[in-house]
Protein backbone atom coordinates (compact mmCIF):
# COMPACT_ATOMS: atom_id res chain seq x y z
CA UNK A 1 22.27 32.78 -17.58
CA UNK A 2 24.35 29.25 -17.50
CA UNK A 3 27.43 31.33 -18.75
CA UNK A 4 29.42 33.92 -17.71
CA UNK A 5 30.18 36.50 -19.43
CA UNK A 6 34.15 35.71 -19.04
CA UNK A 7 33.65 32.86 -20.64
CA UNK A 8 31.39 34.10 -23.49
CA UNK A 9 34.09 36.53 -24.23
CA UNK A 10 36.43 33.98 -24.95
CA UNK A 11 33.69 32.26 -28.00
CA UNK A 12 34.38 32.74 -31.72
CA UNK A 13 31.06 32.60 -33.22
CA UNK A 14 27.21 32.72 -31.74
CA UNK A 15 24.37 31.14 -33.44
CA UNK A 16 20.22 31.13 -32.38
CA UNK A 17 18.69 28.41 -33.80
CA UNK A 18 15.08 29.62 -34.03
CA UNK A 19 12.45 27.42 -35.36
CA UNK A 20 11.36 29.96 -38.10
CA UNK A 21 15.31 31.81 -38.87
CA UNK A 22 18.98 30.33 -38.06
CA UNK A 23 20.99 33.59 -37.00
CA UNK A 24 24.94 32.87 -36.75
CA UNK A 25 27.01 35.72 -35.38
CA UNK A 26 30.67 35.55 -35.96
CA UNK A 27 33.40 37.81 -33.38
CA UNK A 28 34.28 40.28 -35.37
CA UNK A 29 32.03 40.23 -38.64
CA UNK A 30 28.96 40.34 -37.12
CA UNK A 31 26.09 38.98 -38.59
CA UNK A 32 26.91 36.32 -41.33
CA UNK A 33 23.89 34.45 -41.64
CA UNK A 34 19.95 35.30 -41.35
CA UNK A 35 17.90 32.27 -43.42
CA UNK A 36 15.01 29.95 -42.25
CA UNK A 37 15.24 27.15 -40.82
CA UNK A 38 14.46 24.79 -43.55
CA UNK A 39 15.95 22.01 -45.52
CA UNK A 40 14.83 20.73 -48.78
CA UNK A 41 15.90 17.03 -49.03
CA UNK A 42 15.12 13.79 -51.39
CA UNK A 43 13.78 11.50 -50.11
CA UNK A 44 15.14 8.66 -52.32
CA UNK A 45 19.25 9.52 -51.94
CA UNK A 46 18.92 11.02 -48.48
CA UNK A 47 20.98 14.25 -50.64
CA UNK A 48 20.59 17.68 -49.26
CA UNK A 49 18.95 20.01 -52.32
CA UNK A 50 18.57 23.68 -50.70
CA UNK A 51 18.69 25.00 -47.35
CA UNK A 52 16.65 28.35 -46.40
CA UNK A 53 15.42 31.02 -48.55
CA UNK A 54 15.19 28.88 -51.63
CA UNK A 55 14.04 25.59 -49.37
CA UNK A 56 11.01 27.78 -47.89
CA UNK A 57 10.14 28.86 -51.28
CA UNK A 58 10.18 25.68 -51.98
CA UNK A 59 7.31 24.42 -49.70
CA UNK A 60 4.81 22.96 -50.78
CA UNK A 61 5.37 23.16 -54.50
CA UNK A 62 8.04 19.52 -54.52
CA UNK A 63 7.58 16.45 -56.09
CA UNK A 64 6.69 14.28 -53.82
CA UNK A 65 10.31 12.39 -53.19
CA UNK A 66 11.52 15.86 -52.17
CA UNK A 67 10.66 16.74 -48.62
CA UNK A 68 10.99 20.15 -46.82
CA UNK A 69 11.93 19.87 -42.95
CA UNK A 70 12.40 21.90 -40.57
CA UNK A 71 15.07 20.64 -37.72
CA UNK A 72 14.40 23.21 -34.70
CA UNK A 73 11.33 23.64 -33.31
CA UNK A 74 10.33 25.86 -30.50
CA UNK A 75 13.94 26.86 -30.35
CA UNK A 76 15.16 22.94 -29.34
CA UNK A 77 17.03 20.75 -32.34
CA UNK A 78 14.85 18.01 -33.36
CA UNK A 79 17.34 16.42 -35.69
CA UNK A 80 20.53 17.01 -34.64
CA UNK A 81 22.11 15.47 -38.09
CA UNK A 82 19.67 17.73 -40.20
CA UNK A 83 20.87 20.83 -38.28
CA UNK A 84 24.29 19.86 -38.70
CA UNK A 85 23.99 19.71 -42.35
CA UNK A 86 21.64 22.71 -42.70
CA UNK A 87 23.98 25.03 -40.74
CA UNK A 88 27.49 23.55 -42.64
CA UNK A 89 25.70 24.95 -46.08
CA UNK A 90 24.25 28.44 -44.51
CA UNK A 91 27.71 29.18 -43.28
CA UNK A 92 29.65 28.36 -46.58
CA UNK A 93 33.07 27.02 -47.22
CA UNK A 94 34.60 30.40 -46.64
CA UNK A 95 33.18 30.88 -43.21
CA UNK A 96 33.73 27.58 -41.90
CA UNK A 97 37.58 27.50 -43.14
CA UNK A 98 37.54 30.47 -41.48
CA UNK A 99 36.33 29.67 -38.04
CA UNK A 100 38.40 25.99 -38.26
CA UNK A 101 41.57 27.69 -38.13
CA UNK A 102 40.75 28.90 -34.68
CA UNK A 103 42.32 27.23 -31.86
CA UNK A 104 40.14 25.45 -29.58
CA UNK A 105 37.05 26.61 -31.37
CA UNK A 106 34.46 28.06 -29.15
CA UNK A 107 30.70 28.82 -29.62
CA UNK A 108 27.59 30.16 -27.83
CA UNK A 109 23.90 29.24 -28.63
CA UNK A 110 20.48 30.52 -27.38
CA UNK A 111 18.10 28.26 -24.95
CA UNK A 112 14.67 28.39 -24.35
CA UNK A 113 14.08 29.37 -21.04
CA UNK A 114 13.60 26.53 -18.86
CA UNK A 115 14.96 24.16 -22.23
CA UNK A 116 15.34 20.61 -20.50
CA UNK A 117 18.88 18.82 -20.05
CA UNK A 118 17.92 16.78 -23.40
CA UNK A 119 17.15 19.58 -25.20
CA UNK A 120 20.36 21.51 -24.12
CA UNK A 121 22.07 18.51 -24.94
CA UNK A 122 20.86 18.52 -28.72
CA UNK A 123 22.20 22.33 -29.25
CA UNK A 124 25.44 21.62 -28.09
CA UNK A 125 25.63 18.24 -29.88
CA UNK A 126 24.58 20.05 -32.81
CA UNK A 127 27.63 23.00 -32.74
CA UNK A 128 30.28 20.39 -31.51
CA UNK A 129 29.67 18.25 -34.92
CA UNK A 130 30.57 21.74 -36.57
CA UNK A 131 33.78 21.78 -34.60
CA UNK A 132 33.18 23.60 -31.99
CA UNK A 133 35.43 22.49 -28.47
CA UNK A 134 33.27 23.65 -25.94
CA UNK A 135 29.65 25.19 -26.07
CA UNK A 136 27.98 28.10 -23.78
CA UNK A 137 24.32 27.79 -23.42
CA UNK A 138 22.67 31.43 -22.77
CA UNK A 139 18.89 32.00 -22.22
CA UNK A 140 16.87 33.34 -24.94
CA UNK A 141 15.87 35.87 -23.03
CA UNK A 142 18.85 37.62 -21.64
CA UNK A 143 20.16 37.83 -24.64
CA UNK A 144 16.92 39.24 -26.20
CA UNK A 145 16.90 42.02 -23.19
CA UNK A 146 20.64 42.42 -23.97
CA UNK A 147 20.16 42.57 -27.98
CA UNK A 148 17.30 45.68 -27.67
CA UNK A 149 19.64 47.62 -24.90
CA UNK A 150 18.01 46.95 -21.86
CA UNK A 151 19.38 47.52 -18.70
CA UNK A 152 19.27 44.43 -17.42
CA UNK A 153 22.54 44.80 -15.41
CA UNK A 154 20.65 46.86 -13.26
CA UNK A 155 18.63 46.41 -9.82
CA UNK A 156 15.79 47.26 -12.13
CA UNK A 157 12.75 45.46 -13.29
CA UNK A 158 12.54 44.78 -17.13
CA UNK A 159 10.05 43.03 -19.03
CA UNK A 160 10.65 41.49 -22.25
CA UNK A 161 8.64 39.09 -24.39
CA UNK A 162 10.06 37.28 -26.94
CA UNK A 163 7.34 36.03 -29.75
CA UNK A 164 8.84 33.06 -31.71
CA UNK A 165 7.32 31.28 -34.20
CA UNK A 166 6.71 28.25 -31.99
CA UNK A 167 6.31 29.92 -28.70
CA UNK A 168 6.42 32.88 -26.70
CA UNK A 169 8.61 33.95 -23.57
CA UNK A 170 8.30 36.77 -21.29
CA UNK A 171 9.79 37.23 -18.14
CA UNK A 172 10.88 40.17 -15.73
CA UNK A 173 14.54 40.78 -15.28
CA UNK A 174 16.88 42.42 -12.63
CA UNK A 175 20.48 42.30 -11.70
CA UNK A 176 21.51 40.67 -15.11
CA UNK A 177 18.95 37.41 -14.02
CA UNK A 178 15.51 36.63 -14.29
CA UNK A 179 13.04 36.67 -11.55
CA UNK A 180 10.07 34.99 -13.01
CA UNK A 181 9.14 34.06 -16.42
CA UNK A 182 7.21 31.27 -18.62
CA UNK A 183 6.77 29.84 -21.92
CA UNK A 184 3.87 29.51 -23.47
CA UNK A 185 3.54 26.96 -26.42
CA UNK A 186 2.17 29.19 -28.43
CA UNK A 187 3.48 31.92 -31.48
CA UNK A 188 3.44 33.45 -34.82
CA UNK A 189 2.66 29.57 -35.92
CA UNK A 190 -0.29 29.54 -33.96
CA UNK A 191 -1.65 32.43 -35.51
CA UNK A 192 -1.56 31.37 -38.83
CA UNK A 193 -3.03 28.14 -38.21
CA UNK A 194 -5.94 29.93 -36.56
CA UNK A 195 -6.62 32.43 -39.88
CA UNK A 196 -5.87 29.09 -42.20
CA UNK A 197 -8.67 27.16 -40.12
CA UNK A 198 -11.20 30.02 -40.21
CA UNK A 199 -10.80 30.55 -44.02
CA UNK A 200 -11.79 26.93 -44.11
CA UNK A 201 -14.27 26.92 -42.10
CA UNK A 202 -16.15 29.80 -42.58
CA UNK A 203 -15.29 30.53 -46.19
CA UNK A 204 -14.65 27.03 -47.31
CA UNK A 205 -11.11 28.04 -49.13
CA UNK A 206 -8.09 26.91 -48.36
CA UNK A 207 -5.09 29.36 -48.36
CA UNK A 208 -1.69 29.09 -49.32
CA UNK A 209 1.03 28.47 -46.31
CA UNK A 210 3.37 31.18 -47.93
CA UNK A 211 0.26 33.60 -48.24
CA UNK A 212 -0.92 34.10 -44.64
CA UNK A 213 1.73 36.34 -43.38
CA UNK A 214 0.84 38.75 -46.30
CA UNK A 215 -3.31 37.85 -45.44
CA UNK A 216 -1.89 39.62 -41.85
CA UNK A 217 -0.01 42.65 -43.83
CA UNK A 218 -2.86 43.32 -46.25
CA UNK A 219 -5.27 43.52 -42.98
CA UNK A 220 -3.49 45.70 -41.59
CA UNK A 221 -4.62 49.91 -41.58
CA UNK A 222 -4.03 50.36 -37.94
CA UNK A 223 -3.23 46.62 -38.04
CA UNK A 224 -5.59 43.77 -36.55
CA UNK A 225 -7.46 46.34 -34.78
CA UNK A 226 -11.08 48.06 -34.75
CA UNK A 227 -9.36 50.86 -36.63
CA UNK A 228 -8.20 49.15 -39.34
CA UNK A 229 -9.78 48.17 -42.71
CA UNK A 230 -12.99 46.21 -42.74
CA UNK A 231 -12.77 43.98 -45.23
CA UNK A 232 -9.95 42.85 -47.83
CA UNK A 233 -10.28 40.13 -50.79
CA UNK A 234 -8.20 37.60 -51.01
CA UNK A 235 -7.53 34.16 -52.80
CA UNK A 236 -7.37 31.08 -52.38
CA UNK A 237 -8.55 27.63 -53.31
CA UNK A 238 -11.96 25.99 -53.06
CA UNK A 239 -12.49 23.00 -50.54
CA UNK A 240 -15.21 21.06 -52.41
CA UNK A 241 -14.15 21.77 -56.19
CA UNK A 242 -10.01 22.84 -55.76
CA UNK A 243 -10.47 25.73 -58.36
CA UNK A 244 -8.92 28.98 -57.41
CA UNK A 245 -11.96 31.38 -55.83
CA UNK A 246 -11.56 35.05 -54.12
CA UNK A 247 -13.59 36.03 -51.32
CA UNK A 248 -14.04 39.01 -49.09
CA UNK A 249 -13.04 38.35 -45.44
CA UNK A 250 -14.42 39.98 -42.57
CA UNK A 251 -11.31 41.55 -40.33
CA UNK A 252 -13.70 41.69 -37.45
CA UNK A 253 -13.75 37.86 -37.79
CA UNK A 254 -10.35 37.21 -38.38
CA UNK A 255 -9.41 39.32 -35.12
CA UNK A 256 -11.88 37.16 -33.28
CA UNK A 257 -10.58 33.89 -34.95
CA UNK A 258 -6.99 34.63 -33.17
CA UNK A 259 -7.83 35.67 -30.17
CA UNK A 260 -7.41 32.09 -28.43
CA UNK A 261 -3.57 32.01 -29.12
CA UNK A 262 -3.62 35.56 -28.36
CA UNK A 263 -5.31 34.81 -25.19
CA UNK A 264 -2.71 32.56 -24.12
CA UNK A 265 0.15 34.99 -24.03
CA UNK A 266 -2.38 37.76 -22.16
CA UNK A 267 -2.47 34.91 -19.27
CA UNK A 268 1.23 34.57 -19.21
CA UNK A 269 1.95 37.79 -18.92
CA UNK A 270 -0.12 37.41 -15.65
CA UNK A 271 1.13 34.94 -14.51
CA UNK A 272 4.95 36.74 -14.18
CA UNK A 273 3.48 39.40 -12.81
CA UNK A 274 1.58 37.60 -10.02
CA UNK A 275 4.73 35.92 -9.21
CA UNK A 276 7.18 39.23 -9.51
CA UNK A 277 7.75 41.30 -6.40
CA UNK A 278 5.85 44.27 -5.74
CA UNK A 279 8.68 46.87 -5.67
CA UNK A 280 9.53 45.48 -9.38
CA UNK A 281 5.95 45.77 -10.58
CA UNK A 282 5.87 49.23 -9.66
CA UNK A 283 8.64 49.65 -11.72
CA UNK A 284 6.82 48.14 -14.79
CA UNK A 285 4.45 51.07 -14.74
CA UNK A 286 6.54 53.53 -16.45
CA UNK A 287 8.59 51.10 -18.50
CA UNK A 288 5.98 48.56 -19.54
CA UNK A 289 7.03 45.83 -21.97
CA UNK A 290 9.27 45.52 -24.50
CA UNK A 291 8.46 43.18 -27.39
CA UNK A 292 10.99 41.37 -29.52
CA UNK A 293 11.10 38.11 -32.21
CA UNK A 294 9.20 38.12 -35.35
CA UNK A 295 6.42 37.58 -34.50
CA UNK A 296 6.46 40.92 -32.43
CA UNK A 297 5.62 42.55 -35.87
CA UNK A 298 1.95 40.78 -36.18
CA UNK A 299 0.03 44.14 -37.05
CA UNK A 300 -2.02 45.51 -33.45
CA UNK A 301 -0.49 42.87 -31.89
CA UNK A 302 1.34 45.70 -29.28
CA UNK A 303 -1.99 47.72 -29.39
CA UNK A 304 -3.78 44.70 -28.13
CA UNK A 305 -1.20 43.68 -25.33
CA UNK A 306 -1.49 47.58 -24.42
CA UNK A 307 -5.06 47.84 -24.11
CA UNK A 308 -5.40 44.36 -21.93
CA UNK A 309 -2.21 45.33 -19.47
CA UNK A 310 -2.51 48.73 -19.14
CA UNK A 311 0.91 49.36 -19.16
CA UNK A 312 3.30 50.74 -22.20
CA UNK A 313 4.69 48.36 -24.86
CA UNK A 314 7.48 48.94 -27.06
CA UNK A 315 8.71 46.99 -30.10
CA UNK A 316 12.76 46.86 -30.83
CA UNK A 317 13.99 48.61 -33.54
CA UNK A 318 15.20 45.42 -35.02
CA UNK A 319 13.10 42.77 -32.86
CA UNK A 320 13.51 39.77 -34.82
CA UNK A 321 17.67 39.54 -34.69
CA UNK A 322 17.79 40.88 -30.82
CA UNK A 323 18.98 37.26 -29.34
CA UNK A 324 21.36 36.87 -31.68
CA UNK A 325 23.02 40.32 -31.34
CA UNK A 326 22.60 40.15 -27.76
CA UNK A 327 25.01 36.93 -27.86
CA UNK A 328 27.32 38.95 -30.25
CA UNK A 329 27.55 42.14 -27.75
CA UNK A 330 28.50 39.22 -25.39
CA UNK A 331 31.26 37.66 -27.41
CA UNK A 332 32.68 41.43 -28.34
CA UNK A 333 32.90 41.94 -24.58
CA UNK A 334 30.50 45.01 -25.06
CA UNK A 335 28.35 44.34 -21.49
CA UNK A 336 30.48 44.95 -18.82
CA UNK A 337 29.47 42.47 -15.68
CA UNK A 338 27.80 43.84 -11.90
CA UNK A 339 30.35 44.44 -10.02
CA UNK A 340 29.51 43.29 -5.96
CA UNK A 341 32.01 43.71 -4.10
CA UNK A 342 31.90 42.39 -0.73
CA UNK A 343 31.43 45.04 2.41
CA UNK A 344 34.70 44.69 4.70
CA UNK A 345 33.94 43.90 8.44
């Protein structure tokens, strides 16, 4: 964690700039703001038309001088100015008069884990624009762990996996830190592509962006499992003539059709296990991992990760806002820091 907690105490509002949902956390209110991450702006004036819900709604159905963006991706601010603008209309006029008359205006922001100097640079460019003094930059996942109650103050081992919509994280914790961990460039995105490409290819229709997530939903019985339903209609439209068709899709196949992205996380998951101690693996046994982000809810997702570790998974009650409520419980002063104090010689 690049802050401490002493210093997180002191910040007035928290935000997680995620590249599917903008959480912003205020001390005190809580949670003010849950939207996507999109803008809808035209192209000729450069003006800023709608920012989240009604900007994702709007995808894909603009003229074509108005353009829907999205600033963050994989958790990092690809247009700081965007962001900027985007957050000044999520927060409203109310909010933001609200957090200027604080003196010396503080804020904290999630990181990926390992997030590179220029990419650390962009989040706190972005918050300072929006007045903010001074910046604390806290690792996505410690304040995942933090946000679903883990004990990660504790000499412990804890395993969390954050699925974004960009990518996925998942390291082991103990002692408030992490011992290993990686991030894989893969997520709920991913996933959607890889359904979108095999209704193309194998059924020659082309699906709706806003109408995978529900393709995942409707397949769902015991979700994207060997339990579930076998087959489900949907619609779409055709490649070759663009008139709207229906056709029946094979679950079996669509399971298949995700498994490479899928596959990816499986060998991450190795990977910080390889490289975590044995006396914290052991403890990984009984407590086995617990899943948060959006993308955590992708139906037999948990069953699947199960059945290839061997070991328990558990999704958060709420695992889509646990990074931003993590970084509130920090700013409220509700984690109370290890305590080490030196032995006397």
């Amino acid at each position: 964690m690049t802050a401490r907690l002493e210093q997180l105490r002191r910040c007035h509002f928290a935000v997680d700039l995620g590249a599917a949902r903008t959480r912003v956390y205020v001390k005190g209110a809580g949670l003010v703001v849950d939207q996507p991450s999109a803008a809808a702006v035209n192209t000729r004036t450069g003006a800023l038309i709608a920012v989240g819900e009604l900007a994702e709604r709007m995808k894909g159905r603009t003229p074509s001088y108005i353009r829907v963006v999205r600033p963050v991706s994989g958790g990092t601010v690809v247009d700081i100015d965007m962001a900027q603008r985007m957050l000044r209309h999520l927060l409203g006029d109310r909010i933001r008069r609200t957090l200027r008359r604080r003196p010396g205006l503080r804020a904290a922001a999630c990181t990926p884990h390992d997030a590179d100097p220029l990419a650390q640079r962009a989040t706190i460019e972005t918050l300072v624009g929006l007045g903010a003094r001074r910046v604390e930059l806290v690792d996505t996942l410690i304040a995942a762990a933090v946000g679903c109650g883990l004990p990660v103050e504790r000499p412990e081992a804890t395993m969390i996996l954050v699925c974004g919509a960009a990518t996925t994280q998942v390291a082991v914790l103990s002692l408030g830190s992490i011992v290993t961990a990686e991030r894989m460039s893969v997520g709920g995105d991913a996933v959607d592509h890889a359904i979108v490409q095999h209704l193309r290819h194998q059924h020659e229709l082309m699906l709706p962006s806003q109408s995978v997530r529900p393709l995942q939903l409707a397949l769902s019985g015991n979700g994207l499992t060997p339990h579930g339903p076998e087959s489900t209609e949907i619609h779409g439209r055709d490649v070759a003539t663009g008139l709207p068709r229906s056709v029946k899709v094979d679950t079996a196949a669509v399971r298949h059709a995700i498994q490479t992205p899928l596959t990816a996380v499986l060998d991450g998951i190795g990977k910080v296990l390889r490289g975590c101690p044995p006396d914290l693996v052991a403890d990984l046994v009984d407590r086995g991992i617990m899943m948060v982000g959006g993308s955590a809810l992708l139906p037999g997702l948990d069953q699947m990760l199960r059945q290839a570790t061997g070991m328990p998974v558990h999704i958060a009650e709420r695992p889509d806002v646990c990074a931003v409520q993590g970084l509130g419980a920090m700013l409220e002063g509700k984690i109370a820091p290890l305590a080490l104090n030196p032995l006397a010689t």
